[in-house]
C-alpha atoms as a PDB file:
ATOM      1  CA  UNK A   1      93.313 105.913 108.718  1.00  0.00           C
ATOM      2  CA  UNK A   2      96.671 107.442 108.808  1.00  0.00           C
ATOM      3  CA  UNK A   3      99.047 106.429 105.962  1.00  0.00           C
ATOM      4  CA  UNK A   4     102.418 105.683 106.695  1.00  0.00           C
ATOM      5  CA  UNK A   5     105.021 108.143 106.267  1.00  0.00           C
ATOM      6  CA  UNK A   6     102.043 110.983 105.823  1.00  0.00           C
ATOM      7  CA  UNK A   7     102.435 112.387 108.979  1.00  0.00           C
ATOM      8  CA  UNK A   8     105.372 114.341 109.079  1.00  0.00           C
ATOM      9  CA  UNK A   9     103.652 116.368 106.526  1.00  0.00           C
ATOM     10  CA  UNK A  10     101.074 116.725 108.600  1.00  0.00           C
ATOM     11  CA  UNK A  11     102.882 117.792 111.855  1.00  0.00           C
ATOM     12  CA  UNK A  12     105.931 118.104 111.155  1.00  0.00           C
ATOM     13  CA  UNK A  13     109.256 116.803 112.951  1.00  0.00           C
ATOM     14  CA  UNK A  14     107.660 115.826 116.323  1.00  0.00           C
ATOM     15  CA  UNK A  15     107.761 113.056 118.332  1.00  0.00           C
ATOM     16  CA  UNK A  16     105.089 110.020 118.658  1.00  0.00           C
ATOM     17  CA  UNK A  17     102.071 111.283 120.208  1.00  0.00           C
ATOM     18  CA  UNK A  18      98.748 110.002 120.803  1.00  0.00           C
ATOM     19  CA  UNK A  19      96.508 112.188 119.235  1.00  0.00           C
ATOM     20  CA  UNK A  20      97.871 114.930 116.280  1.00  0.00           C
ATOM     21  CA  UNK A  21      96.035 117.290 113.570  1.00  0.00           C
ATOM     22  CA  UNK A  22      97.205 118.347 110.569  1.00  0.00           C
ATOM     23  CA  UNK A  23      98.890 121.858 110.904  1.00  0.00           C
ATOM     24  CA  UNK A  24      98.872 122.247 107.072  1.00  0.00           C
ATOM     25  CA  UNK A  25     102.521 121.886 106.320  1.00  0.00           C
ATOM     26  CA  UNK A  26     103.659 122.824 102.760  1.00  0.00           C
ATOM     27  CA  UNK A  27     106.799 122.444 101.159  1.00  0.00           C
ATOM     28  CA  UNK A  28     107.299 124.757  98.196  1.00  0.00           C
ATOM     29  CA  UNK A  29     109.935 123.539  96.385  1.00  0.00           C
ATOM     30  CA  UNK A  30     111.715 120.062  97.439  1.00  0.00           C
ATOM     31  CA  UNK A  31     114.966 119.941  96.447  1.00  0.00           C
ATOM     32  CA  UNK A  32     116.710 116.677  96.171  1.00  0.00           C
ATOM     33  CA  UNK A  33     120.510 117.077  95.826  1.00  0.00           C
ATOM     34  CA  UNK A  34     122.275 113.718  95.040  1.00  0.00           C
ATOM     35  CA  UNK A  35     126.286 114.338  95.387  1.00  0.00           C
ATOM     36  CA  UNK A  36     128.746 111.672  93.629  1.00  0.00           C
ATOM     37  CA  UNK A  37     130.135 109.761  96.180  1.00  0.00           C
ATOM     38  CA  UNK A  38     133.758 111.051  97.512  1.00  0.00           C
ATOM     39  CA  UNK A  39     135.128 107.443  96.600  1.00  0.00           C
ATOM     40  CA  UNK A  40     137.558 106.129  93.948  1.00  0.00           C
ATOM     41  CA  UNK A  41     136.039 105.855  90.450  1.00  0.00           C
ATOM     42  CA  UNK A  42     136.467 102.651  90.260  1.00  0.00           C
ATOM     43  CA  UNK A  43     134.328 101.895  93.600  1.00  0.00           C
ATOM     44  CA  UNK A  44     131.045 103.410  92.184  1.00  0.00           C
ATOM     45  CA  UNK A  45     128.854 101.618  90.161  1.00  0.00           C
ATOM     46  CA  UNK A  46     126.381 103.287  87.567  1.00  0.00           C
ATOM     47  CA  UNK A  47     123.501 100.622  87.233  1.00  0.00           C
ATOM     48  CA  UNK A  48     120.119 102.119  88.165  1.00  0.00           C
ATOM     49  CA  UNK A  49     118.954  98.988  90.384  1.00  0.00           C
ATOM     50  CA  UNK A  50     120.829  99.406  93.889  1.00  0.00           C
ATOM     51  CA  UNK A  51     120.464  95.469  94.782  1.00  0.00           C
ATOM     52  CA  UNK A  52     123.531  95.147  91.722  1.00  0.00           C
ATOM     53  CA  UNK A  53     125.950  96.443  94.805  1.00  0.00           C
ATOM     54  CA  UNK A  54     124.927  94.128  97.034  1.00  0.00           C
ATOM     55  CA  UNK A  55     125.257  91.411  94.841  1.00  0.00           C
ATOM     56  CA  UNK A  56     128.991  92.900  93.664  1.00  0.00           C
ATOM     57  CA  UNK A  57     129.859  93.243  97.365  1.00  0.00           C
ATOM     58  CA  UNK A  58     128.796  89.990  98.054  1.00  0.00           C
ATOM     59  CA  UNK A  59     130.745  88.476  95.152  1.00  0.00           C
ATOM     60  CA  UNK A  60     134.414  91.110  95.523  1.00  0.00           C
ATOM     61  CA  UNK A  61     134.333  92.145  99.163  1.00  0.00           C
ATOM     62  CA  UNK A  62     134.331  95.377  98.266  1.00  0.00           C
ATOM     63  CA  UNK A  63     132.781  98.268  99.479  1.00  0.00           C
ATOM     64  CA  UNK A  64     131.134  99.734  96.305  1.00  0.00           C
ATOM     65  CA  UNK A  65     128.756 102.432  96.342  1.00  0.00           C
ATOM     66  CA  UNK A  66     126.247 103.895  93.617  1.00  0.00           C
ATOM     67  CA  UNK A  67     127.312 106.707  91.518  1.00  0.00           C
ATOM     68  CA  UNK A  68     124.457 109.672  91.825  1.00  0.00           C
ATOM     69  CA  UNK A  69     122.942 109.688  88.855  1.00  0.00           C
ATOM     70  CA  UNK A  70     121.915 106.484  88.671  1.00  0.00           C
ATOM     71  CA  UNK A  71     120.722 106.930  92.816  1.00  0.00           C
ATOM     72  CA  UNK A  72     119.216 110.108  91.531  1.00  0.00           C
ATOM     73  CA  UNK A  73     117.168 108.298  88.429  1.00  0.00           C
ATOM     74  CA  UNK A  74     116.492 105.634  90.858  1.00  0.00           C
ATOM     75  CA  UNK A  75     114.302 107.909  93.781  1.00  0.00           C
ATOM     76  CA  UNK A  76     112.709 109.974  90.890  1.00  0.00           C
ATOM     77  CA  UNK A  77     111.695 106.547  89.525  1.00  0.00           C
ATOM     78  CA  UNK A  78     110.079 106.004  92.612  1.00  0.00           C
ATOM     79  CA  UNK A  79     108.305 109.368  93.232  1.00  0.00           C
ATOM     80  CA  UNK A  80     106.853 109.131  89.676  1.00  0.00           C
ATOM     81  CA  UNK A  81     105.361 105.693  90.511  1.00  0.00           C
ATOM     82  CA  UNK A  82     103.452 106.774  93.872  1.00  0.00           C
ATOM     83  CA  UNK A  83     102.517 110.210  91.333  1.00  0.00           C
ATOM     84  CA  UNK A  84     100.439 108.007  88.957  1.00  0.00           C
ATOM     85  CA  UNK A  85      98.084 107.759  91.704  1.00  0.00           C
ATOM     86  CA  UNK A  86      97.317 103.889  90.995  1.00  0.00           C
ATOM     87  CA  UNK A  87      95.761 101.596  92.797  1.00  0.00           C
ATOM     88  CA  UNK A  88      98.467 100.792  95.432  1.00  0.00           C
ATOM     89  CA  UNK A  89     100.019 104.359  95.416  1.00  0.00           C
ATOM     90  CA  UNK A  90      97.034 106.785  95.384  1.00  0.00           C
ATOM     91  CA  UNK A  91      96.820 107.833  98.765  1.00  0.00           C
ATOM     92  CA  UNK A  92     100.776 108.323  98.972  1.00  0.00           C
ATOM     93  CA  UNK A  93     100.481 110.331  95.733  1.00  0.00           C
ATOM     94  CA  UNK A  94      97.631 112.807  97.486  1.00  0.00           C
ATOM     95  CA  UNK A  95     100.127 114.212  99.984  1.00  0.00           C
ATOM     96  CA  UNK A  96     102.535 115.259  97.353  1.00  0.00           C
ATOM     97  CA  UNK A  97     100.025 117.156  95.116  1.00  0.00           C
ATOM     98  CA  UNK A  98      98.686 118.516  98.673  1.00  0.00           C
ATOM     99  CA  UNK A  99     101.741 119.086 100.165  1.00  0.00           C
ATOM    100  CA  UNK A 100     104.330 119.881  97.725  1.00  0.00           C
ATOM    101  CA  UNK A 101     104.334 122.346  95.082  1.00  0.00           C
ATOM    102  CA  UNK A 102     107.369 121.390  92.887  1.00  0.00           C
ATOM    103  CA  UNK A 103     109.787 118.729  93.013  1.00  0.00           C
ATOM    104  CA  UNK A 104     113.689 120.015  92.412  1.00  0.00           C
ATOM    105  CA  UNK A 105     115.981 117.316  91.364  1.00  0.00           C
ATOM    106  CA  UNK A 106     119.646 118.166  91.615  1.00  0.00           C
ATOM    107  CA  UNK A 107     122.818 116.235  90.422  1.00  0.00           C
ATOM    108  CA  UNK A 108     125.916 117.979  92.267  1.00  0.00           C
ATOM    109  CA  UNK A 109     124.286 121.122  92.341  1.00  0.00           C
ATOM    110  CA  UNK A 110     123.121 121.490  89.200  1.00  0.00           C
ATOM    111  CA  UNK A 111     119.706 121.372  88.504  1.00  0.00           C
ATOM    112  CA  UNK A 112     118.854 118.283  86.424  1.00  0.00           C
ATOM    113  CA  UNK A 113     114.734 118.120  86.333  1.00  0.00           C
ATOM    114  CA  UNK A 114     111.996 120.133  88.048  1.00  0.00           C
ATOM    115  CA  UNK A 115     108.376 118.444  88.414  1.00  0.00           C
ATOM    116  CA  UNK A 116     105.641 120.822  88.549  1.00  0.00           C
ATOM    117  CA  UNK A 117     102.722 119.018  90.914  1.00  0.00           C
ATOM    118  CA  UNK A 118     100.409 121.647  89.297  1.00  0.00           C
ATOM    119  CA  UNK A 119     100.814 120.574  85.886  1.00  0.00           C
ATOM    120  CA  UNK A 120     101.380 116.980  86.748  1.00  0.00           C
ATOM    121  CA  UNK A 121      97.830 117.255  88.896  1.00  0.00           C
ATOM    122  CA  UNK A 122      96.151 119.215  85.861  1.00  0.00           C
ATOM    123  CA  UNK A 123      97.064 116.176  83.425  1.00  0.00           C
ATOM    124  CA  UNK A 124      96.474 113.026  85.914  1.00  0.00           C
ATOM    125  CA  UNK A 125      93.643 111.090  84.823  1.00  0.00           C
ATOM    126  CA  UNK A 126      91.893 108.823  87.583  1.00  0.00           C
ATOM    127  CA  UNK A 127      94.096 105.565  87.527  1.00  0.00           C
ATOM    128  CA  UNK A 128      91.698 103.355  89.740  1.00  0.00           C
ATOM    129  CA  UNK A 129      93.327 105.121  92.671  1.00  0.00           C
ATOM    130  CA  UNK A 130      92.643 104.906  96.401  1.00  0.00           C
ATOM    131  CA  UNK A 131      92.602 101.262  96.156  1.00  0.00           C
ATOM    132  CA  UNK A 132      91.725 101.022  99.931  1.00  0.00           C
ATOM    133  CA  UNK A 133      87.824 102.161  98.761  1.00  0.00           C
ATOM    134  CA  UNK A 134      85.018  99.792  97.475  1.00  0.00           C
ATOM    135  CA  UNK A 135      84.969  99.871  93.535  1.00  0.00           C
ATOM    136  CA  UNK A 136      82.269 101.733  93.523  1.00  0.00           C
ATOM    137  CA  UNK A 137      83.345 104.335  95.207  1.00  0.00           C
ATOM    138  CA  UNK A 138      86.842 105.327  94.078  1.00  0.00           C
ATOM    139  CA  UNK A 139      86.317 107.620  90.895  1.00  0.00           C
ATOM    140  CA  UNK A 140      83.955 109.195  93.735  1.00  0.00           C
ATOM    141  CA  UNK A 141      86.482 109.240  96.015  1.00  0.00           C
ATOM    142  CA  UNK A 142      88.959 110.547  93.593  1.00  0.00           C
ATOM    143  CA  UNK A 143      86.948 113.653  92.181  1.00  0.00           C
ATOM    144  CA  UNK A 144      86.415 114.755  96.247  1.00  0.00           C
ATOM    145  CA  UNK A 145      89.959 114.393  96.534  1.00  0.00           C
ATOM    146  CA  UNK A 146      90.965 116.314  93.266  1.00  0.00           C
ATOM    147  CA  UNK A 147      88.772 118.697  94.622  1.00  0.00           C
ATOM    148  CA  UNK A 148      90.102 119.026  97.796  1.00  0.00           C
ATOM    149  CA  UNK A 149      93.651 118.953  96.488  1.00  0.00           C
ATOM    150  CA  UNK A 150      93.225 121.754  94.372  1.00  0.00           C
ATOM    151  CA  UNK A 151      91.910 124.153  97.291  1.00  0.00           C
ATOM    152  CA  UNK A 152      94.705 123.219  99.567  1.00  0.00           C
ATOM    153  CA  UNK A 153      96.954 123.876  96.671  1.00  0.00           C
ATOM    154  CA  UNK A 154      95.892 127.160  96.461  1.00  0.00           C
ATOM    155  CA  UNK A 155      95.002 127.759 100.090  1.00  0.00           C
ATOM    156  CA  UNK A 156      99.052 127.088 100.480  1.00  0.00           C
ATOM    157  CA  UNK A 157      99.910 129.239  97.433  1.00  0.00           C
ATOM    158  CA  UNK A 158     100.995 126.726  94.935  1.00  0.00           C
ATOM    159  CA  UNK A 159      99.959 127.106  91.052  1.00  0.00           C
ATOM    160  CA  UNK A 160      96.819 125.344  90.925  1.00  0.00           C
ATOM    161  CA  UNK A 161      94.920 124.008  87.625  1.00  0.00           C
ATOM    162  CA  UNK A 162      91.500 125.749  87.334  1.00  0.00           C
ATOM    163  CA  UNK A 163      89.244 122.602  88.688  1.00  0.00           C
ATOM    164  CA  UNK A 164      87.121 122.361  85.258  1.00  0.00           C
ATOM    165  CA  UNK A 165      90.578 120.891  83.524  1.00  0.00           C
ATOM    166  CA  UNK A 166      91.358 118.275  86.729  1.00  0.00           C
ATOM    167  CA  UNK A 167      88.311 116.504  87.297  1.00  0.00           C
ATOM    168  CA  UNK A 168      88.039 113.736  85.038  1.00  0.00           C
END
């Protein structure tokens, strides 16, 4: 079963088609460059949760935007969540330790944090991921994909964590 948003990993930027196989896509490093907005000061506002601008809007009628740290803390928020590998984001988190081999954040340019997926895979623990699976069969399920992950980590060239130290 295909999970959303996984295939343009998987074939890249192509349109809808019926039938599709993986063509092993890897991304190196992904670099994620959040720019301060090229509004007034005063317009930007620097709370991490973006529904605080449409409530501000709503309330001054004005156009306010968020500033880009708190947009950048906000996504990396979000990509660490699905990188747990929990029970609702386990399959989401697979394609980035398959697919990615470092995460770049950048705040105007400057580099502010870099993720390594190869350490980050070497440390993750099993979190009661792939929640899709019977109980009994997700640490299975898991170690197969740990497994797997590893060898298209290094079939792609990434750092990889000798398997002994990533299946547990």
């Amino acid at each position: 079963m295909e999970v959303p948003n996984q295939r343009f990993l998987q074939v890249g930027h192509a349109g809808l088609q019926e039938d599709y196989h993986d063509k092993d896509i890897s991304i190196r490093v992904l670099e994620l460059n959040f720019q301060t907005p090229d509004v007034p000061e005063n317009l930007q506002i620097y709370h991490k949760e973006p529904q605080s601008i449409t409530r501000r809007r709503e309330k001054d009628s004005v156009e306010y935007v968020l500033g880009a740290k708190p947009m950048l803390q906000f996504v990396k928020a979000q990509i660490d969540m699905v990188l747990e590998m929990s029970y609702h984001t386990g399959e989401r988190g697979a394609i980035f330790y398959e697919k990615i081999g470092m995460l770049r954040y950048l705040l105007d340019g400057k580099l502010y944090e870099e993720v390594d997926l190869s350490e980050l895979l070497g440390k993750l623990g099993f979190n009661n991921s792939f929640g899709r699976e019977p109980w009994e069969n997700r640490l299975a399920c898991y170690k197969e994909w740990k497994s797997r992950a590893l060898k298209k980590r290094t079939e792609a060239g990434f750092p990889a964590t000798p398997l002994s130290t990533i299946i547990s």
